[in-house]
N, C-alpha and C. Protein backbone atom coordinates (compact mmCIF):
# COMPACT_ATOMS: atom_id res chain seq x y z
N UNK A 1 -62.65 83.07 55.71
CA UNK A 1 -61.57 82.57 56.54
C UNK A 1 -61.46 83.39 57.81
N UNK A 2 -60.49 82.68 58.68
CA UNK A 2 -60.88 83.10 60.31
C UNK A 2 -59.63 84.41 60.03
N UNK A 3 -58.33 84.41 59.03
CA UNK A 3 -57.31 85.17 59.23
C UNK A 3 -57.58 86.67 58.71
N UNK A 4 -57.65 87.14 59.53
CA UNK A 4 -57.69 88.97 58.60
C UNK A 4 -56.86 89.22 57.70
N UNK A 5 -57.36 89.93 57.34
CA UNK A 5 -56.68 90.03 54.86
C UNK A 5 -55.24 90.60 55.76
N UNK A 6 -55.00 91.32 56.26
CA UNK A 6 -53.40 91.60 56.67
C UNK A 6 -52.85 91.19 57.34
N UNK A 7 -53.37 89.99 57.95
CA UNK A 7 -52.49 89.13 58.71
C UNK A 7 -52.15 87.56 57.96
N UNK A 8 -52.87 87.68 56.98
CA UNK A 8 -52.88 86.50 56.13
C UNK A 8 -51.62 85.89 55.97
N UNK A 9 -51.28 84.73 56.18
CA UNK A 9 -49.99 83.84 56.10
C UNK A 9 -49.20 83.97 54.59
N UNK A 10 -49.86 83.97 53.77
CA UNK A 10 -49.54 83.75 52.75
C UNK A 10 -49.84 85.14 51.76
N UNK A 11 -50.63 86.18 51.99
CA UNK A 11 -50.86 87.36 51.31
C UNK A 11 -49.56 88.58 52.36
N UNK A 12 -49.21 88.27 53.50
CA UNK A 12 -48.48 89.24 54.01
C UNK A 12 -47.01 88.60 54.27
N UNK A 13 -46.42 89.55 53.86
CA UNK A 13 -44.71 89.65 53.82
C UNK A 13 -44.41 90.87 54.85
N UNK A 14 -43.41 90.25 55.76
CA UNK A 14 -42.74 91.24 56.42
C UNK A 14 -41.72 91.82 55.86
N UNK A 15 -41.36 92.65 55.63
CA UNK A 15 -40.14 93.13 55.29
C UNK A 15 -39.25 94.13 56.49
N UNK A 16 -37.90 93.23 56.53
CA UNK A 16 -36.82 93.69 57.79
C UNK A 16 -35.71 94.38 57.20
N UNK A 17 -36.25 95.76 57.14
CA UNK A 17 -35.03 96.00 56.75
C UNK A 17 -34.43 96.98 57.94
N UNK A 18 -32.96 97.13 57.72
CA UNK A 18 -32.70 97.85 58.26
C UNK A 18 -32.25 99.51 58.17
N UNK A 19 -32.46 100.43 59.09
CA UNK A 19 -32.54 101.44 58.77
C UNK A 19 -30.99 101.93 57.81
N UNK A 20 -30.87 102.33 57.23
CA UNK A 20 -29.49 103.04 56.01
C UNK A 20 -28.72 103.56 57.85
N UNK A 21 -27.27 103.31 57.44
CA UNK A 21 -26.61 103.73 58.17
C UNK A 21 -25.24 104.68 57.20
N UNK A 22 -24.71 105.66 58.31
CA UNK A 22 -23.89 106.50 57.70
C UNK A 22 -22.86 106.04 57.54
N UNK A 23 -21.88 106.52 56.31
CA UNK A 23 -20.06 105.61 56.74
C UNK A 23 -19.85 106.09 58.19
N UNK A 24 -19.94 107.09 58.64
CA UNK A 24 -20.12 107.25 60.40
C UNK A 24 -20.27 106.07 61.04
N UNK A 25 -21.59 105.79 61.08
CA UNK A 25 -22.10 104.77 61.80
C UNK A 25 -21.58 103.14 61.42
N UNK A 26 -20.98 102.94 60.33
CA UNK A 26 -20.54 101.88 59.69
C UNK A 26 -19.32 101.85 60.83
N UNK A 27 -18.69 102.72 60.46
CA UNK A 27 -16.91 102.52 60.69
C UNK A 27 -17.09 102.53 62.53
N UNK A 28 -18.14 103.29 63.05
CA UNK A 28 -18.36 102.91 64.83
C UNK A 28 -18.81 101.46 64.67
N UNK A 29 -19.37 101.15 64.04
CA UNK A 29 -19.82 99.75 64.73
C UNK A 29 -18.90 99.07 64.29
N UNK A 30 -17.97 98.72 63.65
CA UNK A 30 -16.74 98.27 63.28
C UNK A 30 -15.64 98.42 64.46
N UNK A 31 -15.45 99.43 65.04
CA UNK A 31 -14.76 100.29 65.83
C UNK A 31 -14.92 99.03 66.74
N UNK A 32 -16.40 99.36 67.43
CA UNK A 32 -16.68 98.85 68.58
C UNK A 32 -17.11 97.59 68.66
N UNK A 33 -16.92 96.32 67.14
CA UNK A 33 -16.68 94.89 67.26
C UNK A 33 -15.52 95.20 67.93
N UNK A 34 -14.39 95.50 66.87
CA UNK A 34 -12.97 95.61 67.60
C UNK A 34 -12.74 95.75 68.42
N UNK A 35 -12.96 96.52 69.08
CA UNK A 35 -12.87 96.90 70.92
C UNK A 35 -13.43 96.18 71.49
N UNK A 36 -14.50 95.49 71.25
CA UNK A 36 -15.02 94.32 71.94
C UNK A 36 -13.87 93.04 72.07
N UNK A 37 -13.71 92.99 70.95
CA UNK A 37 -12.92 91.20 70.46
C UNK A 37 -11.55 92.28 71.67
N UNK A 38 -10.86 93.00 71.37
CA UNK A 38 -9.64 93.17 71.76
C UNK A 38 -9.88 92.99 73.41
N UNK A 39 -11.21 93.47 74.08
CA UNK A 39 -10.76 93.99 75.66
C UNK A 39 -11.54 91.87 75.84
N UNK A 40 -12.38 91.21 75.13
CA UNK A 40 -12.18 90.02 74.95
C UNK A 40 -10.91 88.90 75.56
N UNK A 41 -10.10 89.45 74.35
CA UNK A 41 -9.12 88.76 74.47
C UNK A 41 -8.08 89.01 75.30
N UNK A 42 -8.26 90.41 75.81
CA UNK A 42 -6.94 90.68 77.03
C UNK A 42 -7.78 90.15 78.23
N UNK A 43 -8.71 89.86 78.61
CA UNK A 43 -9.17 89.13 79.52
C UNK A 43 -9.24 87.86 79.75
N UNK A 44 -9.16 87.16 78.46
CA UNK A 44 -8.75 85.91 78.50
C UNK A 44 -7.85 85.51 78.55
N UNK A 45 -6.76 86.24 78.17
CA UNK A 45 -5.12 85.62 77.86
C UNK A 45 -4.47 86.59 79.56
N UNK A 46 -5.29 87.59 80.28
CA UNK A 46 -4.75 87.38 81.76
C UNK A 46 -4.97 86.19 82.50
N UNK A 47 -6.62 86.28 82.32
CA UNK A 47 -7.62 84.69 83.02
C UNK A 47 -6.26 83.55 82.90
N UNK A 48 -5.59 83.12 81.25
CA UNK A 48 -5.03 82.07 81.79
C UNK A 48 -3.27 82.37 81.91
N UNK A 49 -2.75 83.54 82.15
CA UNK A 49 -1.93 83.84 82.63
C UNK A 49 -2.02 83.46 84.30
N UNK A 50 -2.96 84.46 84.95
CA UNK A 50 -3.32 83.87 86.42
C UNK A 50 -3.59 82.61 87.00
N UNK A 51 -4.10 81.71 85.85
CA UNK A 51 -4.04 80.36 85.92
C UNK A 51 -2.85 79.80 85.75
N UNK A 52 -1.86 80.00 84.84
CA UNK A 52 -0.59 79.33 85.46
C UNK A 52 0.11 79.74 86.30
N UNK A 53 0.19 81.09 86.55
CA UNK A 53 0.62 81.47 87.86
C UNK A 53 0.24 80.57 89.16
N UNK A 54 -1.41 80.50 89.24
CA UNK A 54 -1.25 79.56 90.55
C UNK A 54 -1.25 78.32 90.55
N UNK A 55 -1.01 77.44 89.29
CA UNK A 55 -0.61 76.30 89.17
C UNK A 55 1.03 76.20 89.01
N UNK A 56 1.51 76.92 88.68
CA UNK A 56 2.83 76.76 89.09
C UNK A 56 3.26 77.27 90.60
N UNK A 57 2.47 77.82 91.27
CA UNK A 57 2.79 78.37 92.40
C UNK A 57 2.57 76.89 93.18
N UNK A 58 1.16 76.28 92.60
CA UNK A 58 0.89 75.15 93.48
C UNK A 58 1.29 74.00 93.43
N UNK A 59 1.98 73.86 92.44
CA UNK A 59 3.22 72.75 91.84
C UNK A 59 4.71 73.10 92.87
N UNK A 60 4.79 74.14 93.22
CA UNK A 60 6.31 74.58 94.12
C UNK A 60 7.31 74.28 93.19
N UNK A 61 6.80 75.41 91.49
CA UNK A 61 8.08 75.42 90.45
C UNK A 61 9.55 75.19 90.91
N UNK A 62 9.93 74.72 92.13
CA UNK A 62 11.18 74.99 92.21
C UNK A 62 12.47 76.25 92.25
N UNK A 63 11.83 77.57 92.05
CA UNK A 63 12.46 78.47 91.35
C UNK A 63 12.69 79.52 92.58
N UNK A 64 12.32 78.89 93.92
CA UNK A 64 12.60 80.15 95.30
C UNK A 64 13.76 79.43 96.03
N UNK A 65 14.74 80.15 96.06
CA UNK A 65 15.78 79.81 96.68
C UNK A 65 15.68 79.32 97.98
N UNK A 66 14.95 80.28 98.71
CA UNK A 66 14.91 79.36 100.10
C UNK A 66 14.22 78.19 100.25
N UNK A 67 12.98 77.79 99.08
CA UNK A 67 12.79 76.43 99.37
C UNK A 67 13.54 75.73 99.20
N UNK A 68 14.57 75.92 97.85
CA UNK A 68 15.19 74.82 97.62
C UNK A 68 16.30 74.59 97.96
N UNK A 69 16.28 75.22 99.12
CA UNK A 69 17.38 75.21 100.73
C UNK A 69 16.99 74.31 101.24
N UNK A 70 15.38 74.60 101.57
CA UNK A 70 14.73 73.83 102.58
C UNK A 70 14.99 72.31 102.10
N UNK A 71 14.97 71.92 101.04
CA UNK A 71 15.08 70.30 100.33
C UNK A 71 16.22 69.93 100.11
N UNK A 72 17.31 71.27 100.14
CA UNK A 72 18.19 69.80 99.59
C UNK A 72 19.52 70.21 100.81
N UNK A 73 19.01 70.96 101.61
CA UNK A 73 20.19 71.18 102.97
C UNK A 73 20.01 70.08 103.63
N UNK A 74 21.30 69.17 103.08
CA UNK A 74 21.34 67.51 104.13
C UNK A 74 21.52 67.47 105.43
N UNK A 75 22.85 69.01 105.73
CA UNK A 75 23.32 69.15 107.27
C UNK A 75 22.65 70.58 107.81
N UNK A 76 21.82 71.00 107.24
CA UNK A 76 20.81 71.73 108.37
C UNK A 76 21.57 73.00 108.60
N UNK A 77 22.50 73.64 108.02
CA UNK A 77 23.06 74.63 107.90
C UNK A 77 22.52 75.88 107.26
N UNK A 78 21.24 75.94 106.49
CA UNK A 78 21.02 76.71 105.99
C UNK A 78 21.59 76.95 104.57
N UNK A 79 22.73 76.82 104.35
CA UNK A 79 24.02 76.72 103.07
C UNK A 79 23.59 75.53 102.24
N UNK A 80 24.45 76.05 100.71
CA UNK A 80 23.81 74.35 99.97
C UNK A 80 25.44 74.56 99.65
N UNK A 81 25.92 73.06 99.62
CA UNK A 81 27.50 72.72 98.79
C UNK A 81 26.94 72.55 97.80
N UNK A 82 28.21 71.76 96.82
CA UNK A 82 28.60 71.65 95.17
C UNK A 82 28.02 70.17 95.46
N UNK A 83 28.16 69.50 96.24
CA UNK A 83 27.67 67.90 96.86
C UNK A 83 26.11 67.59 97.51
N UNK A 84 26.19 69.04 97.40
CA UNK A 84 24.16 68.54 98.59
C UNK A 84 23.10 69.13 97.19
N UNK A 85 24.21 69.95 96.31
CA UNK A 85 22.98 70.10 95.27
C UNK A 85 23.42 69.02 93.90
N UNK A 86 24.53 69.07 93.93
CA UNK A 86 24.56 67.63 93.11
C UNK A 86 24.22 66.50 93.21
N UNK A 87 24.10 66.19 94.39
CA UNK A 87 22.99 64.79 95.38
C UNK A 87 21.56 65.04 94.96
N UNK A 88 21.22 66.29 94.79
CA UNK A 88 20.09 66.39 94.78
C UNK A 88 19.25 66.21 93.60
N UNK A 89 20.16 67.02 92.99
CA UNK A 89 19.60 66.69 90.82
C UNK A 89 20.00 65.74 90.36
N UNK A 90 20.81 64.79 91.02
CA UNK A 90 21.53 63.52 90.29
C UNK A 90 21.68 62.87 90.95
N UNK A 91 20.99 63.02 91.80
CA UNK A 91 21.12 61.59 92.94
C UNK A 91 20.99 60.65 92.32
N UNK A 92 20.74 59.29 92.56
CA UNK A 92 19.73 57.90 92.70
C UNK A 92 19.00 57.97 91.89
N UNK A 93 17.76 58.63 92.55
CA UNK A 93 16.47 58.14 92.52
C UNK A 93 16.72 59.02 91.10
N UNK A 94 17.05 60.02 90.52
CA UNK A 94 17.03 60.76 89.52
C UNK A 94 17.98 60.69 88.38
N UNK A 95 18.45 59.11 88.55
CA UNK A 95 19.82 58.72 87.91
C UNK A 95 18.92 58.18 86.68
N UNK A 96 17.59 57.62 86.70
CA UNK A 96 16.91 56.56 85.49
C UNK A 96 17.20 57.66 84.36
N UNK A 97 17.77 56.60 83.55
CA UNK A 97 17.65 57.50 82.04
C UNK A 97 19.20 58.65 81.89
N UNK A 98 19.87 58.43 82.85
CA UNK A 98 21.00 59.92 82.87
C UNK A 98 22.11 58.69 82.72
N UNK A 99 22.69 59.14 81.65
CA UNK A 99 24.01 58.57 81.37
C UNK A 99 25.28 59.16 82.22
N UNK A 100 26.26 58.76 81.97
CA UNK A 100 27.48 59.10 83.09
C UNK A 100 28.19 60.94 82.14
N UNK A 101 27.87 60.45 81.11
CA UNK A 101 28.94 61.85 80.62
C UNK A 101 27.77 63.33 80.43
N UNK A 102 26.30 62.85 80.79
CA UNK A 102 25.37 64.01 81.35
C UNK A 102 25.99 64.68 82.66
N UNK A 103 25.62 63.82 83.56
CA UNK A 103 25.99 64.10 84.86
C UNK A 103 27.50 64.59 84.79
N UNK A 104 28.35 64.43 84.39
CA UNK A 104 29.96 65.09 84.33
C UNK A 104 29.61 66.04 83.81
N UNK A 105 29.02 66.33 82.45
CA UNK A 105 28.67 67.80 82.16
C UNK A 105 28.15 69.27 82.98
N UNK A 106 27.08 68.29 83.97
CA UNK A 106 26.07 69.06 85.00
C UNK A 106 26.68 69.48 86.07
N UNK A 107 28.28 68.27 86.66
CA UNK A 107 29.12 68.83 87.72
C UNK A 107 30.06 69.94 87.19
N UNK A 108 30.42 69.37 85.89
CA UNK A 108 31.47 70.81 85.50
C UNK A 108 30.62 72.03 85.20
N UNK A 109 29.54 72.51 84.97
CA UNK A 109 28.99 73.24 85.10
C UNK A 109 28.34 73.77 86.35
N UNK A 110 27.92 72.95 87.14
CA UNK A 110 27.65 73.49 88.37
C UNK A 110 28.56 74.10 89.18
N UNK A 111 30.02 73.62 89.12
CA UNK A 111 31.23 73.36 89.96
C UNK A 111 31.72 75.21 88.85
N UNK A 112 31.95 74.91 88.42
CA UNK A 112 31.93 76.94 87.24
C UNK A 112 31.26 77.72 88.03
N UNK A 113 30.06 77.47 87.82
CA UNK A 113 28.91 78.58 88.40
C UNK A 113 29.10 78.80 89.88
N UNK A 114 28.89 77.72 90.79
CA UNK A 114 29.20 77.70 91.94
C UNK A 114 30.34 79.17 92.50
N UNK A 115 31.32 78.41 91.66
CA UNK A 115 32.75 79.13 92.13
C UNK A 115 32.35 80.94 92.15
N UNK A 116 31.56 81.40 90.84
CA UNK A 116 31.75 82.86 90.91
C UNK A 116 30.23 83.31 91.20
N UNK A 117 29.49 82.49 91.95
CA UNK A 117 28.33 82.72 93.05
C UNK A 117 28.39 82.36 94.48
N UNK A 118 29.91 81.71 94.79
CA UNK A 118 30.25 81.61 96.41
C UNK A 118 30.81 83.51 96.45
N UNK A 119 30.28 84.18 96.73
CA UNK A 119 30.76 85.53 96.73
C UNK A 119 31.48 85.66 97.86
N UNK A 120 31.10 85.43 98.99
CA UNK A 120 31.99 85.12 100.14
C UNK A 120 33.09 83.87 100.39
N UNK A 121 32.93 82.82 99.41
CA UNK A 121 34.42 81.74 99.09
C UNK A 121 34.46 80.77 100.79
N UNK A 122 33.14 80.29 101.35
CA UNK A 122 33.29 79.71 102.29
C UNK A 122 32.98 78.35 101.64
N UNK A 123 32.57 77.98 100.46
CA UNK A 123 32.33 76.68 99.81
C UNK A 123 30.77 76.35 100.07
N UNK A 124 29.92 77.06 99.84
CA UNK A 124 28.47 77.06 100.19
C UNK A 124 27.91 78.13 99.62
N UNK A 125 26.37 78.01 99.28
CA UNK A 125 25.74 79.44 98.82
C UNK A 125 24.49 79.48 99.70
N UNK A 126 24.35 80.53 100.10
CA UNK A 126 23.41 81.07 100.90
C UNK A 126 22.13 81.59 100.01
N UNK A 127 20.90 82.39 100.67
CA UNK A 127 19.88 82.43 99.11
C UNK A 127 20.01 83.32 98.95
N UNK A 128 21.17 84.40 98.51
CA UNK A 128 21.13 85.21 97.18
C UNK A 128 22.12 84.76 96.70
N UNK A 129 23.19 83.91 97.35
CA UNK A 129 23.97 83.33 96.40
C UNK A 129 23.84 82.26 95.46
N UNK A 130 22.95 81.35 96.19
CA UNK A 130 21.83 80.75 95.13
C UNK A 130 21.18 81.11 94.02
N UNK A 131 20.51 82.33 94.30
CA UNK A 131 19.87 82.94 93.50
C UNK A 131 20.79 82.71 92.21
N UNK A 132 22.19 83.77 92.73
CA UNK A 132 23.11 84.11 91.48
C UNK A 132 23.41 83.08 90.60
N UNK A 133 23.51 81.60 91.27
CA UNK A 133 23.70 80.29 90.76
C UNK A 133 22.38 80.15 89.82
N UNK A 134 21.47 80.06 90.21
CA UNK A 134 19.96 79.63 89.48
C UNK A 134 20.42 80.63 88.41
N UNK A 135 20.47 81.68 88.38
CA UNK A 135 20.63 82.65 87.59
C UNK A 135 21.52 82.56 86.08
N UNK A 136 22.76 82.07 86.79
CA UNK A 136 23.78 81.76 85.68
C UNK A 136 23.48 80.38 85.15
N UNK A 137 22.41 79.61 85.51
CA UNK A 137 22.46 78.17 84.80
C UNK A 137 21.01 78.85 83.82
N UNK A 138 20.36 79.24 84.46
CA UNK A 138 19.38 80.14 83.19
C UNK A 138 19.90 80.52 82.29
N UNK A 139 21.13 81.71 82.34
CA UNK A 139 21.32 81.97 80.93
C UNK A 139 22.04 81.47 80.23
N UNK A 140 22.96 80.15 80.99
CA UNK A 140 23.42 79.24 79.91
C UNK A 140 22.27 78.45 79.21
N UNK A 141 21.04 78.07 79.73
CA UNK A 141 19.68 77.45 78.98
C UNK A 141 19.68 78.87 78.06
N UNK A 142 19.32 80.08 77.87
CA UNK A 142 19.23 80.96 76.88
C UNK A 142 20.16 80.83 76.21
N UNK A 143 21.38 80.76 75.96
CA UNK A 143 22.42 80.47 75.36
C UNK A 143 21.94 79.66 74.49
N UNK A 144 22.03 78.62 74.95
CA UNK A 144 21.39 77.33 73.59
C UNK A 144 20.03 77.80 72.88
């Protein structure tokens, strides 16, 4: 035959073994799956942290006071009333589906908050008085 006696297909067996390792060497390579999977997964769960960050950034979450000056200031004052932001979340176009005793809920609550975020009492909030407003309707959502 053309195969040499030790290369023979069928007369030679490889055998793979691997070299004996120490509980040392056991418990490092254990170690350092772990540390693998862990610095893994903090890279992935930033990756899609940073991903909603700029998808909500690029959505315009709603959540910066001065934009949401910029949208719902009807008279160009800079200031939002109890009426230009209640026009705004309950207008019309945002009425489908909102029953009448929602919207009474949303004015007596807005019309609360309002009152002890006009800090200066001219009947308007400016954007940190806004802020304070956004603020206090948040932690009534934590509340529930």
């Amino acid at each position: 035959p053309f195969w040499p006696a030790r290369l023979h297909p069928l007369r030679c067996s490889l055998h793979l073994v691997a070299p004996p390792q120490s509980a040392l060497g056991d418990s490092m390579a254990a170690f350092l799956r772990f540390l693998f999977a862990m610095i893994f997964l903090a890279l992935l769960g930033n990756t899609y942290a940073q991903e909603e960050d700029e998808m909500a950034a690029e959505a315009g979450d709603g959540d910066d006071p001065k934009e949401m000056i910029e949208m719902m200031d009807k008279n160009a004052d800079g200031k939002l009333t109890v009426e230009e932001i209640f026009d705004s979340v309950m207008g019309d176009e945002n009425s489908e589906g909102e029953d009448a005793s929602s919207k009474e809920e949303f004015k007596a609550k807005l019309e609360k908050h309002f009152k002890t975020s006009d800090s200066n009492g001219d009947g308007a909030v400016d954007e940190a008085e806004l802020k304070t407003l956004m603020e206090a309707f948040e932690k009534d959502e934590e509340e529930l």
